[in-house]
Protein backbone atom coordinates (compact mmCIF):
# COMPACT_ATOMS: atom_id res chain seq x y z
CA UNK A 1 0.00 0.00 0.00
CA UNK A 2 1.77 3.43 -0.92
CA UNK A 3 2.21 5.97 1.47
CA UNK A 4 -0.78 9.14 1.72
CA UNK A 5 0.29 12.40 0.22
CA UNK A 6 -0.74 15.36 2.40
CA UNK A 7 -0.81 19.01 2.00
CA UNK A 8 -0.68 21.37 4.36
CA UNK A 9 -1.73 25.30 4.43
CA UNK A 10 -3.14 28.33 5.95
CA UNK A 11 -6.62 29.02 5.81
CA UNK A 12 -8.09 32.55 7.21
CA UNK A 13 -5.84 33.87 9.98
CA UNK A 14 -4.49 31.09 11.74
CA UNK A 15 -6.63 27.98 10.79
CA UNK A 16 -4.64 25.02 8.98
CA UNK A 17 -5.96 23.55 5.62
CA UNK A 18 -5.20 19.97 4.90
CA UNK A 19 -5.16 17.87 2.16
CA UNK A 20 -4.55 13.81 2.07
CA UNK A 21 -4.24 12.26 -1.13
CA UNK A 22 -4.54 8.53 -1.53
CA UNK A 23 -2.14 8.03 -4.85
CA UNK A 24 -3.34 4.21 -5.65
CA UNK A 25 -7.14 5.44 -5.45
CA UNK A 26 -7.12 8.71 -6.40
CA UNK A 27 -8.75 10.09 -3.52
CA UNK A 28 -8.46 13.23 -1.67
CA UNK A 29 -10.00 14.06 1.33
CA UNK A 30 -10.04 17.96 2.93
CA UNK A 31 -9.74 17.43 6.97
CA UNK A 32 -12.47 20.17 7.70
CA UNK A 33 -13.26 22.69 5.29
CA UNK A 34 -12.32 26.39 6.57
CA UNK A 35 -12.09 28.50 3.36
CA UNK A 36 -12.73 27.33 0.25
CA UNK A 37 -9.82 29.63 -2.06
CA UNK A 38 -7.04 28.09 -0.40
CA UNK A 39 -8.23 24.55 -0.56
CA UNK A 40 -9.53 24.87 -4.15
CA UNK A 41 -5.83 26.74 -4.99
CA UNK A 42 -4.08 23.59 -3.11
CA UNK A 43 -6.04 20.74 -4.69
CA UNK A 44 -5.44 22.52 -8.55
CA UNK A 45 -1.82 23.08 -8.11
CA UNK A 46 -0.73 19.58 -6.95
CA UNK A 47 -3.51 18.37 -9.83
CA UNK A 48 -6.11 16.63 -7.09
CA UNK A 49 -10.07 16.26 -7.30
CA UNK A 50 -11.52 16.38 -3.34
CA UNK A 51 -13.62 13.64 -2.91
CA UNK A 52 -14.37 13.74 0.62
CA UNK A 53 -14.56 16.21 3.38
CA UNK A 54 -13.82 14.72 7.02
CA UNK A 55 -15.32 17.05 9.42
CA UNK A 56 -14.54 16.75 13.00
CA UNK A 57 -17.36 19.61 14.51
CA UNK A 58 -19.71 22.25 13.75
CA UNK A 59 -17.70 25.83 14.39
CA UNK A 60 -17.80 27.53 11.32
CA UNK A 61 -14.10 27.92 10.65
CA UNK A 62 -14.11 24.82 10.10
CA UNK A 63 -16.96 23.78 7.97
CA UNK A 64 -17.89 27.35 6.47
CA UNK A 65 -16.28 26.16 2.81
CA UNK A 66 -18.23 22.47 2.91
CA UNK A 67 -20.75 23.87 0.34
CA UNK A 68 -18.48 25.69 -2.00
CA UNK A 69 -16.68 22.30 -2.16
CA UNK A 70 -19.55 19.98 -2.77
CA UNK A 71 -20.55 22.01 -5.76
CA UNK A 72 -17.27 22.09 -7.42
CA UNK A 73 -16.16 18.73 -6.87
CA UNK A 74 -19.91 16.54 -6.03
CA UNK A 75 -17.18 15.49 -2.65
CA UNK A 76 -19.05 13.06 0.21
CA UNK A 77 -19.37 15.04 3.63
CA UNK A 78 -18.60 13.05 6.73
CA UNK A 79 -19.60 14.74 10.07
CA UNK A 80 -20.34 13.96 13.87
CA UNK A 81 -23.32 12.01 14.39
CA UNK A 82 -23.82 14.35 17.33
CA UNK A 83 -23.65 17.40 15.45
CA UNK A 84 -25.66 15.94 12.62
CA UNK A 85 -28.19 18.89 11.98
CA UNK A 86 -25.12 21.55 12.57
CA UNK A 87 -22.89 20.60 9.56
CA UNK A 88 -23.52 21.96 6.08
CA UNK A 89 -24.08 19.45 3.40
CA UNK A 90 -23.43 16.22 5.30
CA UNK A 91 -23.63 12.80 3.48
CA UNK A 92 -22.78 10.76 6.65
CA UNK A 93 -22.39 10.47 10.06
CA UNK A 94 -19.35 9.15 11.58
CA UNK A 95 -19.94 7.75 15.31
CA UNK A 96 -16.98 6.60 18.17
CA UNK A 97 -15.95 3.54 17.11
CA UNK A 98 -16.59 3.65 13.69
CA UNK A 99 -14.25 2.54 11.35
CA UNK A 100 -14.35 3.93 7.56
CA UNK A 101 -12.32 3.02 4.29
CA UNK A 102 -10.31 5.58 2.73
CA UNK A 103 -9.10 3.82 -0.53
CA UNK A 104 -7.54 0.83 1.64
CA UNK A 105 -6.38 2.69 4.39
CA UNK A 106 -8.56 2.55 7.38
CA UNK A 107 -9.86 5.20 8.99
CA UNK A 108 -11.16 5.12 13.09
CA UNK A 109 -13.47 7.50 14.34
CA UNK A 110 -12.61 8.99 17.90
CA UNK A 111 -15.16 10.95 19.51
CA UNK A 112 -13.71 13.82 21.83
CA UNK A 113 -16.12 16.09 23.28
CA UNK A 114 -14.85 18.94 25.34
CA UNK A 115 -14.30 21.52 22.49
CA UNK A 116 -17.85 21.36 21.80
CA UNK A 117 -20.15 17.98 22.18
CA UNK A 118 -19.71 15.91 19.38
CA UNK A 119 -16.14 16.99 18.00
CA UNK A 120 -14.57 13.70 16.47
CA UNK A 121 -11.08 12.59 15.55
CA UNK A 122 -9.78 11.06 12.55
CA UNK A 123 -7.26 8.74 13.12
CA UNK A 124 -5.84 7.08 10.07
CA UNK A 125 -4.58 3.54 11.62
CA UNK A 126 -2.26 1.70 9.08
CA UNK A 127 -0.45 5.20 8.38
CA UNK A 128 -0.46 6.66 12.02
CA UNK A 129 -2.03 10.31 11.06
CA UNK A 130 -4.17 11.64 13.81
CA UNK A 131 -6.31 14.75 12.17
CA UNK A 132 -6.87 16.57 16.06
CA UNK A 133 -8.99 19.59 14.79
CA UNK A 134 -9.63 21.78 18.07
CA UNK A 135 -9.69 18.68 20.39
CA UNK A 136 -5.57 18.51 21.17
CA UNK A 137 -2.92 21.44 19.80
CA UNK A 138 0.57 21.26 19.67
CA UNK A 139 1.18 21.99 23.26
CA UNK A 140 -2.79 23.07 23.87
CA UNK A 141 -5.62 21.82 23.92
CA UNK A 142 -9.55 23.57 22.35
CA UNK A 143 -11.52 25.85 25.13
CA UNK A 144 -14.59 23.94 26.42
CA UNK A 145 -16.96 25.43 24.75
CA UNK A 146 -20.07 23.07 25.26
CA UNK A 147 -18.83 20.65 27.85
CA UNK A 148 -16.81 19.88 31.00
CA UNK A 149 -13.68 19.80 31.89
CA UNK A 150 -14.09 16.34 32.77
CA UNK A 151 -14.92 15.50 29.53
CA UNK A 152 -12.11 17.08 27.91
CA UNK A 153 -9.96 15.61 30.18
CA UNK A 154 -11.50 11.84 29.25
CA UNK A 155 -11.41 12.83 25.43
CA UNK A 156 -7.15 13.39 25.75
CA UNK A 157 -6.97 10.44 27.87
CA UNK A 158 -8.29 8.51 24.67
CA UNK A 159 -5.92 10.03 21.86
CA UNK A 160 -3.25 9.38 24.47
CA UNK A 161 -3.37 5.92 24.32
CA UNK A 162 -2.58 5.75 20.32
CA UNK A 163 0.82 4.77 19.48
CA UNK A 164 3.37 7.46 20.24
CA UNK A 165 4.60 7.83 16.83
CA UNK A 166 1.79 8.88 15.62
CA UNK A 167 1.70 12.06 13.68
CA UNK A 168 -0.40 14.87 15.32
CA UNK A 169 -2.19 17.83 12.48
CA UNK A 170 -4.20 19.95 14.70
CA UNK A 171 -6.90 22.63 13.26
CA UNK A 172 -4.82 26.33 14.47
CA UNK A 173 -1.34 27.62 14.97
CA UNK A 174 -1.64 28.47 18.72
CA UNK A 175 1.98 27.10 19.21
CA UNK A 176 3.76 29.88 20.41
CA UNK A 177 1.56 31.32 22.59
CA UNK A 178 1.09 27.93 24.00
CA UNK A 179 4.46 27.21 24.72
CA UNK A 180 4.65 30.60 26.75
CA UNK A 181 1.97 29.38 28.75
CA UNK A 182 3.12 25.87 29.00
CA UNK A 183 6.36 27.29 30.92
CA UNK A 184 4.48 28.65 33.42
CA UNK A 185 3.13 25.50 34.12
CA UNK A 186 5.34 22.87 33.80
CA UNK A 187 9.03 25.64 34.61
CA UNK A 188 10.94 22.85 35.21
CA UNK A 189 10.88 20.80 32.05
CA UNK A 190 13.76 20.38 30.66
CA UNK A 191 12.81 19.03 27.59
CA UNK A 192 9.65 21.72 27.47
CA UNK A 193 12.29 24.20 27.51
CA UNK A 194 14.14 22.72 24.21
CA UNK A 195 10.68 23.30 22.49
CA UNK A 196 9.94 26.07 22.99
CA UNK A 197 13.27 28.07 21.57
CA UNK A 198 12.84 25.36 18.51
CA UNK A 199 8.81 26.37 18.28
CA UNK A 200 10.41 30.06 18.54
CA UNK A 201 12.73 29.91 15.77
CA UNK A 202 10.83 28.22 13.62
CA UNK A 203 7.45 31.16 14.49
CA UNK A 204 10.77 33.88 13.79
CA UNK A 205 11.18 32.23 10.29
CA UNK A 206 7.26 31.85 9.06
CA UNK A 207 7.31 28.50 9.54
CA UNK A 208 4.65 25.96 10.29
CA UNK A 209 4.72 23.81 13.85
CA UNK A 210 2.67 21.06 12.42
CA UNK A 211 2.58 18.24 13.09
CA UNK A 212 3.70 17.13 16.50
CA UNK A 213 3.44 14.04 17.81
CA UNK A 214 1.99 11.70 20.71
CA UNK A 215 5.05 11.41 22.65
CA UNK A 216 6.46 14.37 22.30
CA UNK A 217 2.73 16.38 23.54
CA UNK A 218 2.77 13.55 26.09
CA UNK A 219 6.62 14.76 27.05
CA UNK A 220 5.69 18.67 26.97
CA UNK A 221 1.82 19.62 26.69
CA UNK A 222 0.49 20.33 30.04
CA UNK A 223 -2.86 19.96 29.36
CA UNK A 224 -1.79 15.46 28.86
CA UNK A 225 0.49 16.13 31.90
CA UNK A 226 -2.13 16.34 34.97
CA UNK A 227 -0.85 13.42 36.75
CA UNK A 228 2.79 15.14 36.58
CA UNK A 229 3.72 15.36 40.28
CA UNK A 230 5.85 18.46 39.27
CA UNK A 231 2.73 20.25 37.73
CA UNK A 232 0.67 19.09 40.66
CA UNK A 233 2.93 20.57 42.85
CA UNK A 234 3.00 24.07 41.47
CA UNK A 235 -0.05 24.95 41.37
CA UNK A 236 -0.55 23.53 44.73
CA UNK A 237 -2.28 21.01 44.29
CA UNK A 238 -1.27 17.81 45.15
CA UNK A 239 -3.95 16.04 46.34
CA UNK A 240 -6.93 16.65 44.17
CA UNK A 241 -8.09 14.74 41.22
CA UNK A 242 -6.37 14.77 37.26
CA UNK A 243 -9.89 16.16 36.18
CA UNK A 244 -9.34 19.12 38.44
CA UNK A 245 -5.87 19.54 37.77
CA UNK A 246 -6.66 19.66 34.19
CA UNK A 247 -9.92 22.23 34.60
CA UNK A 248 -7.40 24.47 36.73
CA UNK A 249 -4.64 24.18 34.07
CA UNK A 250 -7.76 25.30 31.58
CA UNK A 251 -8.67 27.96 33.64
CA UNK A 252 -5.43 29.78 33.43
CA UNK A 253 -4.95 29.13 30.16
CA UNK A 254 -8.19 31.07 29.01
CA UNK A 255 -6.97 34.21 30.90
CA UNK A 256 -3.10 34.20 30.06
């Protein structure tokens, strides 16, 4: 089976465009759907016909282009079965659990609420391509939006567990600012420290941060880190639960 071809690009201010191309089938699939001119202008220049959008929740920056898409290329919209009646154009639902067919590369369906209620991954198993969307950032994690803290916290716990190679393309470039809040969190991580000059230099230079990868948000990204005794310890709290470690690290990251 050869290898997906992706594409990666910035749609509207900060929001990340990607492409995956399936060479043996011919198919293309759009992770979310933020603008269509920048998608359209990435599919023509590497010469590729979308055939499916993979939507992972309802916020319009990511689904606003869906329709503009279907038109031009008659593409197959897959969307949370939980945000159903919320995303424009939708062919099918995709459910936790579910596993879909992408040429011959399989495709699982993670559901994460947190970011809002139904958000779903897109993990692509045999090639080891998590599409994150708002759920989990490069060093962040998506505000809570329409439910808990809790929740969120459960919906990490469940990407965590993929393998740790596994390739991480989240939906906005909030590195750098996360990284500055990350040290104020976690001051004492060595290799935390390391990232953030490299996230840095590559910000000073125009360059993307994407992707990341399991172990290296499990290494670094406080919002994964809750059970870190060090973490636990600065913000003084030692003895209370992951899920309200988490909602406190949350907390201060919505007012930094």
């Amino acid at each position: 089976m050869k290898s997906l071809e992706l594409d990666v690009f910035l749609c509207r201010s900060d929001n990340y465009g990607v492409l995956v191309h399936c060479p043996e089938s011919g198919l293309t699939a759009s992770i979310d759907a933020p603008e269509a001119g920048p998608i359209i202008a990435a599919a023509e220049l590497r010469g590729w016909t979308i055939s499916h959008i993979f939507t992972t929740h309802h916020h319009t920056d990511h689904v606003e282009a869906n329709l503009a898409l279907k038109e031009k290329y008659g593409c197959t919209i897959i969307g949370p079965v939980n945000e159903a009646v919320a995303i424009p154009g939708l062919d099918r639902t995709a459910a936790d659990g579910d596993e879909l067919l992408f040429g011959e590369h399989r495709v699982q369906v993670i559901e994460t609420p947190g970011h809002t209620a139904g958000h779903v991954c897109y993990h692509f198993v045999d090639s080891k391509l998590l599409f994150a969307a708002d759920t989990l950032f490069a060093l962040g994690c998506g505000r809570l939006f329409e439910r808990s803290a809790s929740d969120m916290w459960h919906s990490l716990q469940k990407l965590s567990v993929l393998p740790d190679e596994t390739a991480v393309y989240f939906g906005h470039e909030y590195t750098l600012s996360n990284a500055r809040f990350a040290l104020t969190i976690d001051p004492d991580n060595e290799r935390l420290k390391a990232r953030v000059q490299e996230i840095e230099a590559l910000r000073a230079e125009g360059r993307f941060t994407i992707p990341t990868t399991l172990y290296l948000e499990k290494e670094t990204n406080p919002f994964l880190r809750a059970g870190d005794p060090g973490i636990r310890r600065n913000l003084l709290m030692e003895s209370r639960s992951n899920e309200e470690v988490f909602a406190e690290i949350r907390k201060r990251k919505d007012n930094f």
